[in-house]
C-alpha atoms as a PDB file:
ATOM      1  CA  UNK A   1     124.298  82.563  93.426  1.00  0.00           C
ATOM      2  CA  UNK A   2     123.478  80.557  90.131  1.00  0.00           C
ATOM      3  CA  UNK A   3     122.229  82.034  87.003  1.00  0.00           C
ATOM      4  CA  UNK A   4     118.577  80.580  85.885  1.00  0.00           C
ATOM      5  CA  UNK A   5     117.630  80.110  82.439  1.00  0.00           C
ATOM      6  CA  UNK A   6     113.536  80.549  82.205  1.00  0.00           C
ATOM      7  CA  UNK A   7     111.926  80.366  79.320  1.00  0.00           C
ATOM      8  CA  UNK A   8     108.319  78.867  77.526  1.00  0.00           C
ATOM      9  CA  UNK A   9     108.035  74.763  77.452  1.00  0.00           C
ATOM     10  CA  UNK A  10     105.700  73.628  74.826  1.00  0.00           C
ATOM     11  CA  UNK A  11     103.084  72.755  77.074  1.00  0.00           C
ATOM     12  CA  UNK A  12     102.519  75.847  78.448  1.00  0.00           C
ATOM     13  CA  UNK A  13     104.038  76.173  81.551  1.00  0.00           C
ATOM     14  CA  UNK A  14     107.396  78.326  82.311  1.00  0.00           C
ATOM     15  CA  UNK A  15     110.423  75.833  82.553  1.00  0.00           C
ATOM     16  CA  UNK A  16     113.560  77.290  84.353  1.00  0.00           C
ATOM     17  CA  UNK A  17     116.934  75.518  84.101  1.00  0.00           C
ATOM     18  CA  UNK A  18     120.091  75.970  86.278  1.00  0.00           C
ATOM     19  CA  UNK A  19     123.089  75.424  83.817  1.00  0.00           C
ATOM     20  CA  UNK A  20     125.814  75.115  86.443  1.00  0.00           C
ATOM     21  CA  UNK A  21     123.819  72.133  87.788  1.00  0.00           C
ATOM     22  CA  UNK A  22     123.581  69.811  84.888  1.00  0.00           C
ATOM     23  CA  UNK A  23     120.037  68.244  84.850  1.00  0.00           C
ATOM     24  CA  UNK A  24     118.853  71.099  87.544  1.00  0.00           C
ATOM     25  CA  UNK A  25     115.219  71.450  85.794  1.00  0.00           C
ATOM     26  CA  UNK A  26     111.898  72.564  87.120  1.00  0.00           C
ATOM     27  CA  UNK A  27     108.399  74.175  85.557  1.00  0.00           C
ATOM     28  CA  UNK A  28     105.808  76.399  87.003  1.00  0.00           C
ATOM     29  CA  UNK A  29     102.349  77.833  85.616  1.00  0.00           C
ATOM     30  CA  UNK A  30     104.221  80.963  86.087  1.00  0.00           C
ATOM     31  CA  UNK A  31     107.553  82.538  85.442  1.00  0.00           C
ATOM     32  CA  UNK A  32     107.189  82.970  89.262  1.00  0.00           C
ATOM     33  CA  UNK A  33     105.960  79.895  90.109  1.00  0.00           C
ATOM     34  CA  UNK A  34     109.031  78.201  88.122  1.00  0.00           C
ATOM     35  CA  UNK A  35     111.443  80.672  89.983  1.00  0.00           C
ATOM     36  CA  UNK A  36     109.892  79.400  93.415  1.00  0.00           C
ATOM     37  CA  UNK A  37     110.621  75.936  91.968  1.00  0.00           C
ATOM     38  CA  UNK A  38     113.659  76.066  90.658  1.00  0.00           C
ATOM     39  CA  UNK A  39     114.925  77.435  94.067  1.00  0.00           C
ATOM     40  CA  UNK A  40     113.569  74.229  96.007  1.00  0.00           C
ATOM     41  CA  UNK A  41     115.195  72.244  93.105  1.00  0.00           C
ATOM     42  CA  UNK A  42     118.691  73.743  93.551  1.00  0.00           C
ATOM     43  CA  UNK A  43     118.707  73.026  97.496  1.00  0.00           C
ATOM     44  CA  UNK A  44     117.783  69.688  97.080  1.00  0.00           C
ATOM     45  CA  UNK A  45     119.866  69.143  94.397  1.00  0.00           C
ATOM     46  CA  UNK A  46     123.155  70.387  96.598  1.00  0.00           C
ATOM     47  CA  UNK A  47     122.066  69.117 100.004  1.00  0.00           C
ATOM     48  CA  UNK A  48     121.675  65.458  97.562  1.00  0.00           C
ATOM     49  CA  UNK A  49     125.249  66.016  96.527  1.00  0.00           C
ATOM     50  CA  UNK A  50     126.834  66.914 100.161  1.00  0.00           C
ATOM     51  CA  UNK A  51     124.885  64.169 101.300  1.00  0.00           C
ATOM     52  CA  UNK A  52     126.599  61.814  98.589  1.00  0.00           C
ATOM     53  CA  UNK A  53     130.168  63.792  99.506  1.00  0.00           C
ATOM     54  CA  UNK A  54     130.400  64.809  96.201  1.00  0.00           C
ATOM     55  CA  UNK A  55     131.581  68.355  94.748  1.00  0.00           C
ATOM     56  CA  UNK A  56     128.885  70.843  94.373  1.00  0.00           C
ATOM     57  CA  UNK A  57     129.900  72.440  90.737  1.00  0.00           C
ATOM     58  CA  UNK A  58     131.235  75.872  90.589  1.00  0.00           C
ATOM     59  CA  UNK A  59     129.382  78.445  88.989  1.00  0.00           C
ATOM     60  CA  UNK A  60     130.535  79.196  85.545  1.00  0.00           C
ATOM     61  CA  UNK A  61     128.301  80.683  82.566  1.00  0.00           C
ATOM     62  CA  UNK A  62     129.241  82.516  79.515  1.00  0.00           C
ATOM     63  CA  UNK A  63     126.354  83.588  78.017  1.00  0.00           C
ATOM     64  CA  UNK A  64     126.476  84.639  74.359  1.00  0.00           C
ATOM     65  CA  UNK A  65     123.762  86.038  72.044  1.00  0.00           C
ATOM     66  CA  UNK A  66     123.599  85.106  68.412  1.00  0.00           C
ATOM     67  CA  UNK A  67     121.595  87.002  65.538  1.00  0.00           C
ATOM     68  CA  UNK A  68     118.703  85.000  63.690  1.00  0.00           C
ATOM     69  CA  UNK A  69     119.824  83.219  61.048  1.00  0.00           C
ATOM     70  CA  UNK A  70     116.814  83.441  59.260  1.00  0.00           C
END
């Protein structure tokens, strides 16, 4: 399981990032059209590094929230 970061791009679609895959990134019209995305994105992005016989990251995330500084 890896943890998905989605949030609002500036062109108006939904981008979703994986941050246990480093450069992992996909879009959507949706928030569930970048989900469906994202998923494709992280298969092919591990099946590209077994293929390559290289180490598929471990998952790792700590998440921290910080108030507004303004």
């Amino acid at each position: 399981m890896r943890q998905v970061v989605i949030y609002p791009g500036e062109d108006g679609y939904f981008v979703a990032e994986v941050p246990s895959l480093p450069g992992c990134i996909s879009q959507g019209e949706s928030k569930e059209q970048a989900l469906a995305n994202i998923k494709e994105a992280i298969e092919l992005y591990i099946a590209a590094l077994k293929e390559d016989n290289l180490a598929v990251p471990n998952y790792h995330l700590q998440a921290l929230c910080i108030p507004d500084l303004y």
